[in-house]
Protein backbone atom coordinates (compact mmCIF):
# COMPACT_ATOMS: atom_id res chain seq x y z
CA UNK A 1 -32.43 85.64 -68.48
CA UNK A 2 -33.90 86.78 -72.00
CA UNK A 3 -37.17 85.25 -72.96
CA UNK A 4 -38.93 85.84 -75.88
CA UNK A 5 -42.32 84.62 -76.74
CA UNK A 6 -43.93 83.23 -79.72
CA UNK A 7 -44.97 80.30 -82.04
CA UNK A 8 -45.22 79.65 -85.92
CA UNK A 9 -46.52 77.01 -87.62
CA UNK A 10 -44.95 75.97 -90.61
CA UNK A 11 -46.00 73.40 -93.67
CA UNK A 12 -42.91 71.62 -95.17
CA UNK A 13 -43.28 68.36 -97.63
CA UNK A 14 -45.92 67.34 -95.90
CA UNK A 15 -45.06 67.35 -92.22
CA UNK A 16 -45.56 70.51 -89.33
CA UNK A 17 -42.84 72.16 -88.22
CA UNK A 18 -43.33 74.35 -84.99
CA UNK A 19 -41.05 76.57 -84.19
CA UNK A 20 -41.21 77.51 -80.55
CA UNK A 21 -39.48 80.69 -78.79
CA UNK A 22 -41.29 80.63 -75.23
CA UNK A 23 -41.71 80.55 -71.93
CA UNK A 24 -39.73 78.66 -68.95
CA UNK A 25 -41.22 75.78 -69.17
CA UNK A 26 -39.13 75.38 -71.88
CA UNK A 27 -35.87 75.84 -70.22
CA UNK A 28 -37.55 72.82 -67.53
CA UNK A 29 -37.69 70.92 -70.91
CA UNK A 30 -34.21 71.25 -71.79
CA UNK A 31 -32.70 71.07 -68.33
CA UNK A 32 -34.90 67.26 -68.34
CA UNK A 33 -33.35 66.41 -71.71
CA UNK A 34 -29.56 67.53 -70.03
CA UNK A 35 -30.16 65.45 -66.73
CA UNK A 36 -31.09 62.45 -68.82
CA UNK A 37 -28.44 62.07 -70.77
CA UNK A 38 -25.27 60.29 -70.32
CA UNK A 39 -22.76 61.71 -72.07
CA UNK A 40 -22.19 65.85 -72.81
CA UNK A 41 -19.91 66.96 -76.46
CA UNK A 42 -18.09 69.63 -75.83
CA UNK A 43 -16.84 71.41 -78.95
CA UNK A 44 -13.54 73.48 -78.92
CA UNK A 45 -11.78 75.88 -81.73
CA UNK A 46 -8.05 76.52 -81.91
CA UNK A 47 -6.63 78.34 -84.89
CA UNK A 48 -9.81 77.99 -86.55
CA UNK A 49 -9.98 74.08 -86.52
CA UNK A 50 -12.70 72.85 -84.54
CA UNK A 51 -12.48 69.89 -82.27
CA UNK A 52 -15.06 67.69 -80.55
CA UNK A 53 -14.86 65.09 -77.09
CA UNK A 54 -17.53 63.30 -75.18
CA UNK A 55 -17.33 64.19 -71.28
CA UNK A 56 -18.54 62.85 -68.30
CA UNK A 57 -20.71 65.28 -66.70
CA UNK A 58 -22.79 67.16 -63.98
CA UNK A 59 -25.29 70.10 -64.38
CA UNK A 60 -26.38 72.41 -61.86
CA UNK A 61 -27.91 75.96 -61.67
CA UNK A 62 -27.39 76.72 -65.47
CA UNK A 63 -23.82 75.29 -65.51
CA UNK A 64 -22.06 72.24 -66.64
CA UNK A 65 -19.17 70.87 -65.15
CA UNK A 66 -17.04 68.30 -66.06
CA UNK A 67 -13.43 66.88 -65.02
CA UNK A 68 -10.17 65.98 -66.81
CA UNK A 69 -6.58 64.98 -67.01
CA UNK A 70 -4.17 67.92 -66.32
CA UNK A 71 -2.83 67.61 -69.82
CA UNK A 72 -4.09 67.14 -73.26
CA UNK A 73 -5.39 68.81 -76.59
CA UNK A 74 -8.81 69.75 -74.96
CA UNK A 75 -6.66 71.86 -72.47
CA UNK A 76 -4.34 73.36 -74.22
CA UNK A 77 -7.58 74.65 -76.33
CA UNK A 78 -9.46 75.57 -73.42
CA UNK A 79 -6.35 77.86 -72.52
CA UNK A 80 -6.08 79.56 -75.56
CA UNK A 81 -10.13 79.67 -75.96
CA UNK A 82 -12.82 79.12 -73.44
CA UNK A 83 -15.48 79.63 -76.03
CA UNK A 84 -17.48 76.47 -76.31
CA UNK A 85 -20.12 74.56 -77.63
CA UNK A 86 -21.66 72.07 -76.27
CA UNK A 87 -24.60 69.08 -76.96
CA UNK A 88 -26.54 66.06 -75.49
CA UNK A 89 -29.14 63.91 -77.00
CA UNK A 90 -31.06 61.36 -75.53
CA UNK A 91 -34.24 59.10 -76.63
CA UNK A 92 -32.44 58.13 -79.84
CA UNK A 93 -34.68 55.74 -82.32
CA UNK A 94 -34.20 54.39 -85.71
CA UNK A 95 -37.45 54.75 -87.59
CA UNK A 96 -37.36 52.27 -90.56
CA UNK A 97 -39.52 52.79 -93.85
CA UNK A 98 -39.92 50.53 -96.55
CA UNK A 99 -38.49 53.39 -98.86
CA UNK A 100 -34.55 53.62 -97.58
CA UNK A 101 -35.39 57.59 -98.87
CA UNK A 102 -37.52 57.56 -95.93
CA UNK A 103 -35.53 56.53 -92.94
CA UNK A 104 -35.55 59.24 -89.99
CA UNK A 105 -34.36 59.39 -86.18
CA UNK A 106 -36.36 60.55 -83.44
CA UNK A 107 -34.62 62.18 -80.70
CA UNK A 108 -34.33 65.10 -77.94
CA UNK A 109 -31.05 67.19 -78.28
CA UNK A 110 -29.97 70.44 -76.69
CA UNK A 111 -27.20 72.38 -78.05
CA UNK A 112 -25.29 75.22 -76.40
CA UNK A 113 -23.11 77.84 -76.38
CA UNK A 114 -20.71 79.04 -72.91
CA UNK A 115 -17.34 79.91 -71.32
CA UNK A 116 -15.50 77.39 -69.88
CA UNK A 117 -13.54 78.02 -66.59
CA UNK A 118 -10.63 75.91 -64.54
CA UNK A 119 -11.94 75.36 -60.98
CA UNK A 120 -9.41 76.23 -58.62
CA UNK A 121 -10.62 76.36 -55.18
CA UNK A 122 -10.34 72.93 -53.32
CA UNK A 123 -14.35 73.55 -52.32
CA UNK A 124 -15.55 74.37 -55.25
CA UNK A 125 -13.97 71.48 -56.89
CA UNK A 126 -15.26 69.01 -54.13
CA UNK A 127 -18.53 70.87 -55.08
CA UNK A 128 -18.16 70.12 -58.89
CA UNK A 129 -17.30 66.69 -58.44
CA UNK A 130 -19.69 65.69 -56.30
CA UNK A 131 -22.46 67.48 -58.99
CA UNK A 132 -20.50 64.95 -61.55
CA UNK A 133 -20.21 61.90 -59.59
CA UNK A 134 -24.05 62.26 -58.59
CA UNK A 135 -25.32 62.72 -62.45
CA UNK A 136 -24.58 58.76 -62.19
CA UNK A 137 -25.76 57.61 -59.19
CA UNK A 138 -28.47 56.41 -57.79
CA UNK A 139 -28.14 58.32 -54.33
CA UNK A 140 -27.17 61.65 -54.36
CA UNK A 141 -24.31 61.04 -51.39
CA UNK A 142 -21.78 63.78 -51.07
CA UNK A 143 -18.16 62.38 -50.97
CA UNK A 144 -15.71 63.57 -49.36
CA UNK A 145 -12.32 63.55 -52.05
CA UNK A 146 -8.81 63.51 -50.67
CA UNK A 147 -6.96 66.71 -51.65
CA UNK A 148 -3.72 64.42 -53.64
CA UNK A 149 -7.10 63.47 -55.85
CA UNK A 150 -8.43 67.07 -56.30
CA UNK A 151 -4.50 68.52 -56.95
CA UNK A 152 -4.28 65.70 -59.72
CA UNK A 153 -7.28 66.56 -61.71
CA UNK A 154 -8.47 69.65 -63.51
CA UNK A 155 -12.20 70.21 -62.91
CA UNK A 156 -13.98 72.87 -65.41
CA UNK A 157 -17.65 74.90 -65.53
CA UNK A 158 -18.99 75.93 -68.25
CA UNK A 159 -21.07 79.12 -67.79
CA UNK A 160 -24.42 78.39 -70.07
CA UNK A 161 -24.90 81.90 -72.59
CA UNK A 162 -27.62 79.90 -74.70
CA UNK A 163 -29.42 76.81 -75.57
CA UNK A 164 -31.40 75.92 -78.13
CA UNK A 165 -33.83 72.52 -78.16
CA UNK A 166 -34.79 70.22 -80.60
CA UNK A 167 -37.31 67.42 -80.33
CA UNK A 168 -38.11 65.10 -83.42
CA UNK A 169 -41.02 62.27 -83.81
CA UNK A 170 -41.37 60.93 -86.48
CA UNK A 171 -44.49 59.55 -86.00
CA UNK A 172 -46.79 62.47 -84.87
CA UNK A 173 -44.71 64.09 -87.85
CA UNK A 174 -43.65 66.91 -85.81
CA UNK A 175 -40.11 68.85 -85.26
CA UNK A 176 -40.04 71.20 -82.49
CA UNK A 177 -37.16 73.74 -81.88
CA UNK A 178 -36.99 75.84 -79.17
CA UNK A 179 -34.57 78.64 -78.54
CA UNK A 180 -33.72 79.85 -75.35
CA UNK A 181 -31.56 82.42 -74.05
CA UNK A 182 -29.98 81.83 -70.48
């Protein structure tokens, strides 16, 4: 894991922006902002046109997994290019002005780039589901799946290369982005 250290301060019309490349306490901020969301974007490429789709998903130990049908456009990319991008966002507000000029959002987003990988082994897809199925529970039970289930559904990891971090409030008039390299 490649950390680099360092912090700049930067004026711009009239608000801070800090620009943070640190320390693993970052990553612990990221990994929170991943855990609390509820959906994941995975973005795809094939023949140069990109393509986007909101996943159900589970993270563990610097990976993201996440399950679909056996057929389908995402597939047929992910065959042709495992190279993906990926993003969650969570603690989205509206912040209203008087001045329409002036609306903002505040927000926590992490944005990534991995490989993504078909799960094969009827384990480690019990594994990956159970890491999925848990992201929404309240008990962190682990199921046993019945092997038809497993066979009928493609379960994929996606290996994280990189993340980068972005927190914005408006109100303490601060953007933070934090790069990390995983």
């Amino acid at each position: 894991m490649v950390l680099t250290m360092g912090c700049g301060l930067i004026k711009q019309e009239g608000y801070q922006k800090m620009m943070l490349r640190e320390t693993s306490n970052n990553i612990a901020i990221a990994e929170k902002v991943i855990r609390l969301a509820k959906v994941c974007r995975i973005a795809l490429s094939s023949d140069n046109i990109p393509y986007i789709v909101p996943v159900s998903f589970g993270y563990n130990n610097n990976t993201i997994y996440f399950h679909s049908s056996c057929k389908g456009k995402k597939i047929d990319i992910l065959r042709k290019n495992n190279n993906v991008c990926f993003e969650f966002d969570v603690n989205r507000k509206l912040v209203k002005s008087q001045d329409v000029c002036k609306y903002s959002m505040e927000f926590n987003s992490v944005i990534g780039y991995g490989k993504a990988y078909f799960i094969q082994d009827i384990k480690a897809k019990k594994i990956a589901l159970n890491i999925i199925v848990n992201n929404y529970m309240e008990t962190k039970e682990i199921f046993d799946f019945p092997a038809n289930d497993l066979n009928s559904v493609l379960l994929i990891k996606i290996k994280i290369g990189q993340i980068t971090m972005r927190a914005k409030y408006v109100k303490n008039k601060n953007d933070i982005d934090t790069e990390i390299m995983v």
